[in-house]
C-alpha atoms as a PDB file:
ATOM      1  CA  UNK A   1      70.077   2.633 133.327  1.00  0.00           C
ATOM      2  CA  UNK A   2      70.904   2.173 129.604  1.00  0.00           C
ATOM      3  CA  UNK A   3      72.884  -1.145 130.289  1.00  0.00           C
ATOM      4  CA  UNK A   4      70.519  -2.456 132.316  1.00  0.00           C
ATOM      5  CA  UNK A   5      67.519  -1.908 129.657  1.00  0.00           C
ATOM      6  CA  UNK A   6      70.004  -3.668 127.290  1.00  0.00           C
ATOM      7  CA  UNK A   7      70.128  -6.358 129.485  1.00  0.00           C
ATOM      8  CA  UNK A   8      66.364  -6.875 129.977  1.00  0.00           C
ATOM      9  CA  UNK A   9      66.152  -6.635 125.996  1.00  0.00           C
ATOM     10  CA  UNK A  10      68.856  -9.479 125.697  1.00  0.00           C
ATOM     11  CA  UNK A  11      67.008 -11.545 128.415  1.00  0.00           C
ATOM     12  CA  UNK A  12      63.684 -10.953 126.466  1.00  0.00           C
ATOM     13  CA  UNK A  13      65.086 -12.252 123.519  1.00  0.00           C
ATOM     14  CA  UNK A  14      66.166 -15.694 124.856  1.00  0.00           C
ATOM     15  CA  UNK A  15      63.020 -16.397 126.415  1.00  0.00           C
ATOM     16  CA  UNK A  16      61.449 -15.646 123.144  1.00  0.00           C
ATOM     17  CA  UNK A  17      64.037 -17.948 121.228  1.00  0.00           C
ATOM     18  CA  UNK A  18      63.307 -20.243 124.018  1.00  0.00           C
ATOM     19  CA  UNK A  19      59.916 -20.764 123.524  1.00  0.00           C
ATOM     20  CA  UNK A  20      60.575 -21.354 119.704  1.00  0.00           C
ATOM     21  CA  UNK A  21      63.130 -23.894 120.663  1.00  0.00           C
ATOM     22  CA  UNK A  22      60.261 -25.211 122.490  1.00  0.00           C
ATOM     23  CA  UNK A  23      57.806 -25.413 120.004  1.00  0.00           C
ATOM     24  CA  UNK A  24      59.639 -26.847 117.434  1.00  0.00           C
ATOM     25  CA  UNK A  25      60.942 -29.475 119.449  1.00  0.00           C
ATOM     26  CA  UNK A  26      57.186 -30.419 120.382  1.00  0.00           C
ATOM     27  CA  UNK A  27      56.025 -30.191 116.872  1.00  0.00           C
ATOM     28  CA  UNK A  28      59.208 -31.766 115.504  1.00  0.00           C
ATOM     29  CA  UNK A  29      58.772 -34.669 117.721  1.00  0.00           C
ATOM     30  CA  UNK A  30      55.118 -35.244 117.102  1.00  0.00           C
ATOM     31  CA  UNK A  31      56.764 -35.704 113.669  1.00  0.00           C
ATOM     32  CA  UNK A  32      59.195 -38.400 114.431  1.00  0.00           C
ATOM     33  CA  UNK A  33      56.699 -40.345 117.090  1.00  0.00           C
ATOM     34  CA  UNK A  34      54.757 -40.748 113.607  1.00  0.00           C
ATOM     35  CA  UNK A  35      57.682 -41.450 111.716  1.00  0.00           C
ATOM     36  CA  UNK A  36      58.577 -45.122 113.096  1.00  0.00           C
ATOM     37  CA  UNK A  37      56.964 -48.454 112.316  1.00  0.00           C
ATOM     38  CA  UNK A  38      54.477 -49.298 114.956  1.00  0.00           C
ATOM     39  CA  UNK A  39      54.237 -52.314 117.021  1.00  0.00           C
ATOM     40  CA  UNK A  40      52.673 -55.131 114.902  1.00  0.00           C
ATOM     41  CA  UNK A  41      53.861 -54.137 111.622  1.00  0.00           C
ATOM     42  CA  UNK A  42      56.992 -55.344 109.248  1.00  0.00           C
ATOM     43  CA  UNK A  43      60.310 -53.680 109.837  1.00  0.00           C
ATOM     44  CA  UNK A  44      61.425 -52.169 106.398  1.00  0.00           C
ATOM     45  CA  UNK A  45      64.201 -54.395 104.636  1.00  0.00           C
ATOM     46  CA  UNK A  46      67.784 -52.956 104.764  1.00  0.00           C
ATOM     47  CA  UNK A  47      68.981 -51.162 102.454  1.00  0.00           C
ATOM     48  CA  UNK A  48      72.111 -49.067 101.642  1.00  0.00           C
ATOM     49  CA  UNK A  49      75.476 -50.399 101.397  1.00  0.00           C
ATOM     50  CA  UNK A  50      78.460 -51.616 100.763  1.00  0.00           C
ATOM     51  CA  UNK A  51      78.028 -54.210 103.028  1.00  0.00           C
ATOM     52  CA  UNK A  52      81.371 -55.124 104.983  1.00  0.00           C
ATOM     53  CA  UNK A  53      82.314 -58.042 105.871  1.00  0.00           C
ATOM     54  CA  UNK A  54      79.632 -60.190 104.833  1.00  0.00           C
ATOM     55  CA  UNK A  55      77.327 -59.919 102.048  1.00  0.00           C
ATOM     56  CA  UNK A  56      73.845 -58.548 102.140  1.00  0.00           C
ATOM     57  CA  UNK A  57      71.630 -59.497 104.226  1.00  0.00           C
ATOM     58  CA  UNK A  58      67.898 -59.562 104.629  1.00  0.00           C
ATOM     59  CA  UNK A  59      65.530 -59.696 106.953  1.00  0.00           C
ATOM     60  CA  UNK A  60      64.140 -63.167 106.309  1.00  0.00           C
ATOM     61  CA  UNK A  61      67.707 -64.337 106.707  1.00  0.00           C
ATOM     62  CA  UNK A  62      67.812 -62.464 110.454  1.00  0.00           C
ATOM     63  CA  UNK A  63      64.806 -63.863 111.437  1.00  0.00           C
ATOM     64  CA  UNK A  64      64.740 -65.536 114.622  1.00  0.00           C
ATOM     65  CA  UNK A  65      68.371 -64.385 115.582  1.00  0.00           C
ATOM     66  CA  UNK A  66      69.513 -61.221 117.834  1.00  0.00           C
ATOM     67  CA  UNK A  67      70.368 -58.460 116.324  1.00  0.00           C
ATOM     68  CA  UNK A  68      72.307 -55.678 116.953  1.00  0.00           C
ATOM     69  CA  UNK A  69      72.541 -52.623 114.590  1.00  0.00           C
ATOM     70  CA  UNK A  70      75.703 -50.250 114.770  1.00  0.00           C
ATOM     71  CA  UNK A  71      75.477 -47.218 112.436  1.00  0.00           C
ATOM     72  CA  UNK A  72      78.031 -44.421 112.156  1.00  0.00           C
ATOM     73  CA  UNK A  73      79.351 -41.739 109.843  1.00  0.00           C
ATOM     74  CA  UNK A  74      82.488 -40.023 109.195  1.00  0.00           C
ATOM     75  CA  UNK A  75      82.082 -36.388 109.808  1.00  0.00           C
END
């Protein structure tokens, strides 16, 4: 009977850490949903660096071409 009340306790406290999970994810992505430019307005310039391979470019100098943007990290 004691392992089994220690089991009921551990299940308890998942579906408590669960529903955290849950709600942060919901208010997080509230958060990010308000984060990004909407349709309509100006994409921010680019920024960061160094620039490989080429040298910096803007967006006035994209305009009107297809872009793709690739993005990584070591880590």
């Amino acid at each position: 009977m004691a392992g089994e009340a220690t089991v009921n306790e551990a299940t308890g406290r998942r579906g408590v850490v669960a529903a955290l999970v849950a709600g942060l994810a919901v208010l997080a992505g509230g958060w990010l949903v308000s984060a990004q430019p909407q349709t309509g307005q100006a994409a921010p310039e680019i920024t960061g660096g160094p620039w490989i391979n080429s040298d910096p470019l803007t967006l006035g100098g994209l305009r009107g071409r297809v872009v793709l943007v690739e993005f990584w990290t070591y880590g």
